[in-house]
C-alpha atoms as a PDB file:
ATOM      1  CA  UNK A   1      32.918 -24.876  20.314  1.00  0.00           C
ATOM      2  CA  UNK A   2      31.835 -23.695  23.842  1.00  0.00           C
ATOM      3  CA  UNK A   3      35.197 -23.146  25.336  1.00  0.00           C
ATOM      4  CA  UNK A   4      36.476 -21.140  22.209  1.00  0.00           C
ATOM      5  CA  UNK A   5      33.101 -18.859  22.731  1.00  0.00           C
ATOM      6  CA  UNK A   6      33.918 -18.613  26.379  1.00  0.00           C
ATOM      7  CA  UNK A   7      37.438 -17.530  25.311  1.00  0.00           C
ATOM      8  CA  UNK A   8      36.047 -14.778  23.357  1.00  0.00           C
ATOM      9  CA  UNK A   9      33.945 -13.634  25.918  1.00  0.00           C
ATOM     10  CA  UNK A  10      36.321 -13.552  28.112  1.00  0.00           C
ATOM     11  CA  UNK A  11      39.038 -11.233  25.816  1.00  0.00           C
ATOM     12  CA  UNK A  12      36.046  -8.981  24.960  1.00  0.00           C
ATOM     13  CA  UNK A  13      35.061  -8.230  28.599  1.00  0.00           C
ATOM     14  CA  UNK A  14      38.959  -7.904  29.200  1.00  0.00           C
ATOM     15  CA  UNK A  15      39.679  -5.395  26.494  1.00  0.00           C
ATOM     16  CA  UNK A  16      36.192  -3.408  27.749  1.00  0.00           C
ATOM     17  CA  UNK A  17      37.244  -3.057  31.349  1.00  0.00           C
ATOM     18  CA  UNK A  18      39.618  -0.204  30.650  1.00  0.00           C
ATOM     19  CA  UNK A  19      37.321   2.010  28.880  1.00  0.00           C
ATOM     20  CA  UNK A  20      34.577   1.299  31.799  1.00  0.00           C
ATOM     21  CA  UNK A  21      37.054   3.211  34.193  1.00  0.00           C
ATOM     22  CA  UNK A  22      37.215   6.116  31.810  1.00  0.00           C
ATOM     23  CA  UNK A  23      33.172   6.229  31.298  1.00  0.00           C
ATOM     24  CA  UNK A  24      31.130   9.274  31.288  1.00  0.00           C
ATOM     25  CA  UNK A  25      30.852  10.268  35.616  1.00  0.00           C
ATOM     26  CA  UNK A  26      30.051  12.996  37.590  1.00  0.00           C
ATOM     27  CA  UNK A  27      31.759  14.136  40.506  1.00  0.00           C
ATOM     28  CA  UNK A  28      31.072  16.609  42.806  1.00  0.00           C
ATOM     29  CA  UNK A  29      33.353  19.037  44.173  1.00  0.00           C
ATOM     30  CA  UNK A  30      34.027  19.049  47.658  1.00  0.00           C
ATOM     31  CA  UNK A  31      36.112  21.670  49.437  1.00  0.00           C
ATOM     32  CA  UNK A  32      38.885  21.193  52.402  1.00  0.00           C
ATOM     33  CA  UNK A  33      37.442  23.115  55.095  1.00  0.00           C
ATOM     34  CA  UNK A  34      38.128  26.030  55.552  1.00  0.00           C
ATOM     35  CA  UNK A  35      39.211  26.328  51.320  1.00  0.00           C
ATOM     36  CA  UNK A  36      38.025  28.278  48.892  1.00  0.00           C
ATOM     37  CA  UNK A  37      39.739  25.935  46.362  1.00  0.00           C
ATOM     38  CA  UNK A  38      40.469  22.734  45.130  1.00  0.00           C
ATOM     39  CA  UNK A  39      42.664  20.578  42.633  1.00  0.00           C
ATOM     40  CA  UNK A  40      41.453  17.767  40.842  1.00  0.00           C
ATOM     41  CA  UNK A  41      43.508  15.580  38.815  1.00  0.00           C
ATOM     42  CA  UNK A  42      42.121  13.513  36.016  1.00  0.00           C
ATOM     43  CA  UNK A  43      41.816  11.635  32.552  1.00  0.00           C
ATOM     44  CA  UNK A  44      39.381  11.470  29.633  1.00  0.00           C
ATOM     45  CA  UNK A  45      39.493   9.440  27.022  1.00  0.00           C
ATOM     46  CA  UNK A  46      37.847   9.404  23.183  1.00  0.00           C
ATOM     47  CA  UNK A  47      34.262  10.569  23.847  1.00  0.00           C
ATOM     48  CA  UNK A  48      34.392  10.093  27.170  1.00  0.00           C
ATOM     49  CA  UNK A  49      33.800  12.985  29.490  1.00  0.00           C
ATOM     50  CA  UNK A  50      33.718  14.219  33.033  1.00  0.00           C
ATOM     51  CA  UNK A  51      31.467  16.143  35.034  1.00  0.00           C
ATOM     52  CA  UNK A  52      32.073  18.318  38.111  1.00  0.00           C
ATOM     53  CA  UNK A  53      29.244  19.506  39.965  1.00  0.00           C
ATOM     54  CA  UNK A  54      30.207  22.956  41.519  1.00  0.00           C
ATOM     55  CA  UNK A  55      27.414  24.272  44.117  1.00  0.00           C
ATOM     56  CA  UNK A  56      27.498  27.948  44.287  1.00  0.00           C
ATOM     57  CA  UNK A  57      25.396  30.999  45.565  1.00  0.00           C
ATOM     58  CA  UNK A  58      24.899  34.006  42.645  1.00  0.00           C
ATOM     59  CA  UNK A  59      27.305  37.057  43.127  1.00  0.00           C
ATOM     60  CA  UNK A  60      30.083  34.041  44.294  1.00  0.00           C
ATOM     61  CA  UNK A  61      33.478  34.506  41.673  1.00  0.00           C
ATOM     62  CA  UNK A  62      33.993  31.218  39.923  1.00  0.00           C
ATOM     63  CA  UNK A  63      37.812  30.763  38.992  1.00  0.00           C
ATOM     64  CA  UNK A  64      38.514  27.839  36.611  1.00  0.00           C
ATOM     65  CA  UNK A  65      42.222  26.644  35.082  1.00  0.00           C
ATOM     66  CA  UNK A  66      42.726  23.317  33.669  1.00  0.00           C
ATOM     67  CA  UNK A  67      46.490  22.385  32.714  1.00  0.00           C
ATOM     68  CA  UNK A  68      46.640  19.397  30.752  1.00  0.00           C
ATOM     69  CA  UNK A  69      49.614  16.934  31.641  1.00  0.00           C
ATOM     70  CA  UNK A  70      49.064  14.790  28.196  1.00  0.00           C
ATOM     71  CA  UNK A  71      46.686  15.549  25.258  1.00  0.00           C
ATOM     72  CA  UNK A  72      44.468  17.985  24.108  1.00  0.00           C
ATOM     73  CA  UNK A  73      41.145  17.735  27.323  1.00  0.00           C
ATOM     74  CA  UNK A  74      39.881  21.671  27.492  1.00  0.00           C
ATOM     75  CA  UNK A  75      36.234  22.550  29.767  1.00  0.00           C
ATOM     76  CA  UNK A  76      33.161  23.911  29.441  1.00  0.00           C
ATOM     77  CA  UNK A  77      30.992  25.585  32.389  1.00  0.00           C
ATOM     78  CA  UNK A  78      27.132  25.522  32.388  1.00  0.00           C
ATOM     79  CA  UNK A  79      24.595  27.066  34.768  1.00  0.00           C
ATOM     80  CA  UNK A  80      22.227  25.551  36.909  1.00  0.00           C
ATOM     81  CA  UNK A  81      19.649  23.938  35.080  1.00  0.00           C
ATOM     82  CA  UNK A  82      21.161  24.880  31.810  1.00  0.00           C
ATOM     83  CA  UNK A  83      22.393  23.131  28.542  1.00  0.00           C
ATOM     84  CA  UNK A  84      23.855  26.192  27.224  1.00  0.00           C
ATOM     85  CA  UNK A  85      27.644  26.906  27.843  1.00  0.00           C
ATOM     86  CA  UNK A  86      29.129  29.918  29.816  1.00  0.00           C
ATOM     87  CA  UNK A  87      32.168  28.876  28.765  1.00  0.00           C
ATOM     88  CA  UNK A  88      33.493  26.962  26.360  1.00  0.00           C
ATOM     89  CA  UNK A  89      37.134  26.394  26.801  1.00  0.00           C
ATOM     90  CA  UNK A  90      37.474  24.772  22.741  1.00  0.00           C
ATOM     91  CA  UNK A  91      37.870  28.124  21.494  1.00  0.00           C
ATOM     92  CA  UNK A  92      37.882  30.525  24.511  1.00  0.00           C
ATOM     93  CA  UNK A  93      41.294  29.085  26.639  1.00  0.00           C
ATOM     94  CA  UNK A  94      42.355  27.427  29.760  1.00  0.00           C
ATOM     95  CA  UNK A  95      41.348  30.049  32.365  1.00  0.00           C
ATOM     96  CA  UNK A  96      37.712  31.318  33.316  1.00  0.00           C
ATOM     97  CA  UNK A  97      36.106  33.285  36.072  1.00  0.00           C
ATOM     98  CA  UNK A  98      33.180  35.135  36.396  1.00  0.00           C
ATOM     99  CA  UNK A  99      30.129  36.363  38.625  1.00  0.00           C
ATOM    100  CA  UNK A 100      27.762  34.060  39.075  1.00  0.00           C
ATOM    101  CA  UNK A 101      24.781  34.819  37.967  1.00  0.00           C
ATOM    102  CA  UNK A 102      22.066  32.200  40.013  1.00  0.00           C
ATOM    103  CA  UNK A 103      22.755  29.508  42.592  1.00  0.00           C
ATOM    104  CA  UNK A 104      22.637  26.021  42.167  1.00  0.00           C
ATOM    105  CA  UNK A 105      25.013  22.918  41.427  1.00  0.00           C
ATOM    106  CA  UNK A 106      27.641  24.387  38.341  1.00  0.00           C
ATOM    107  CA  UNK A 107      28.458  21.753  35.579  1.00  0.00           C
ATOM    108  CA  UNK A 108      32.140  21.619  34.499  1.00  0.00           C
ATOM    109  CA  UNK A 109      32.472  18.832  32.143  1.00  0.00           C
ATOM    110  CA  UNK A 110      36.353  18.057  30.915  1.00  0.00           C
ATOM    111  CA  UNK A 111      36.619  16.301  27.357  1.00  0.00           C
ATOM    112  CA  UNK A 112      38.429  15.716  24.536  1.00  0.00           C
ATOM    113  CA  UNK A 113      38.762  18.163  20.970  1.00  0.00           C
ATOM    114  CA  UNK A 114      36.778  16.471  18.642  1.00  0.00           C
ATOM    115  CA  UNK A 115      39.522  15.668  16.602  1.00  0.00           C
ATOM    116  CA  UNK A 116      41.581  13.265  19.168  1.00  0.00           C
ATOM    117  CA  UNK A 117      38.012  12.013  20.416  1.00  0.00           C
ATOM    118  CA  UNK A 118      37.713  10.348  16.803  1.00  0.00           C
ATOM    119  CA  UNK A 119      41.287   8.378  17.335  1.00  0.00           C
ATOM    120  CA  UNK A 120      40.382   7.360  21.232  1.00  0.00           C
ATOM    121  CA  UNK A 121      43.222   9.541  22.302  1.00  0.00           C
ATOM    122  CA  UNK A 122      43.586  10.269  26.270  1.00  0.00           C
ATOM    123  CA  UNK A 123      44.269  13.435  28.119  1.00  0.00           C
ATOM    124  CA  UNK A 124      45.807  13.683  31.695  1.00  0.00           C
ATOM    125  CA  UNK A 125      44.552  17.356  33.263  1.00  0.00           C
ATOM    126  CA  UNK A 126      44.513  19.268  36.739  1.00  0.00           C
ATOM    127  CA  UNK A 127      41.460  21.477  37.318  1.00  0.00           C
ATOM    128  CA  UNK A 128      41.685  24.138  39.948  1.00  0.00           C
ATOM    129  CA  UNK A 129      38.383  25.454  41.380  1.00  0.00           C
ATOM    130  CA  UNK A 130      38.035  28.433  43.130  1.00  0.00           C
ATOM    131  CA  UNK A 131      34.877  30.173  44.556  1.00  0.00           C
ATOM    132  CA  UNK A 132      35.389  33.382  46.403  1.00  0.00           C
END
């Protein structure tokens, strides 16, 4: 009885190790010095979702593209101490850039369309951030 337990442990903490790598995170951007860009490459998954922290002064420009290499990821942006979106790229596109209005750390969380969320699809994407 023990070792067929054990077994099942084991396949459940197997199958669950994949998804941990794909788990909600936050990242923060960091710039090349000298840049006033950067490229990050990713992958959500289902529900899962990523967060970029982009530090930025008000009257900065903040340029946004994501270009998905597999499924259907899209963005939104949201100010400093905000839970409301500046952007949300479901219904608004691939491409965003604005004047910011305050400083502080800006949240760019990549995720899935509701739609493939619900079947656990995944979505390869490059982000390119650019404050000017």
């Amino acid at each position: 009885m023990i070792p067929r337990i054990a077994l099942c442990a084991a396949i459940a903490l197997a199958a669950a190790v994949p998804a941990l790598a794909l788990a909600d995170r936050t990242e923060r951007v960091r710039f090349a010095r000298g840049a006033t860009s950067a490229e990050l490459r990713g992958e959500v998954r289902g529900y899962d979702y990523v967060d970029y922290l982009v530090g930025a002064r008000a009257g900065q420009r903040l340029s946004l593209s994501l270009a998905r290499t597999s499924g259907h990821a899209f963005f939104l942006v949201r100010a400093p101490g905000s839970d409301d979106n500046l952007f949300d790229g479901s219904s608004a596109g691939d491409r965003f850039e604005t004047v910011l209005p305050g400083t502080g750390d800006y949240r760019v969380r990549v995720l899935m369309m509701r739609a493939f969320a619900r079947r656990n699809e995944r979505s390869a994407y490059r982000l390119r951030v650019a404050i000017r």
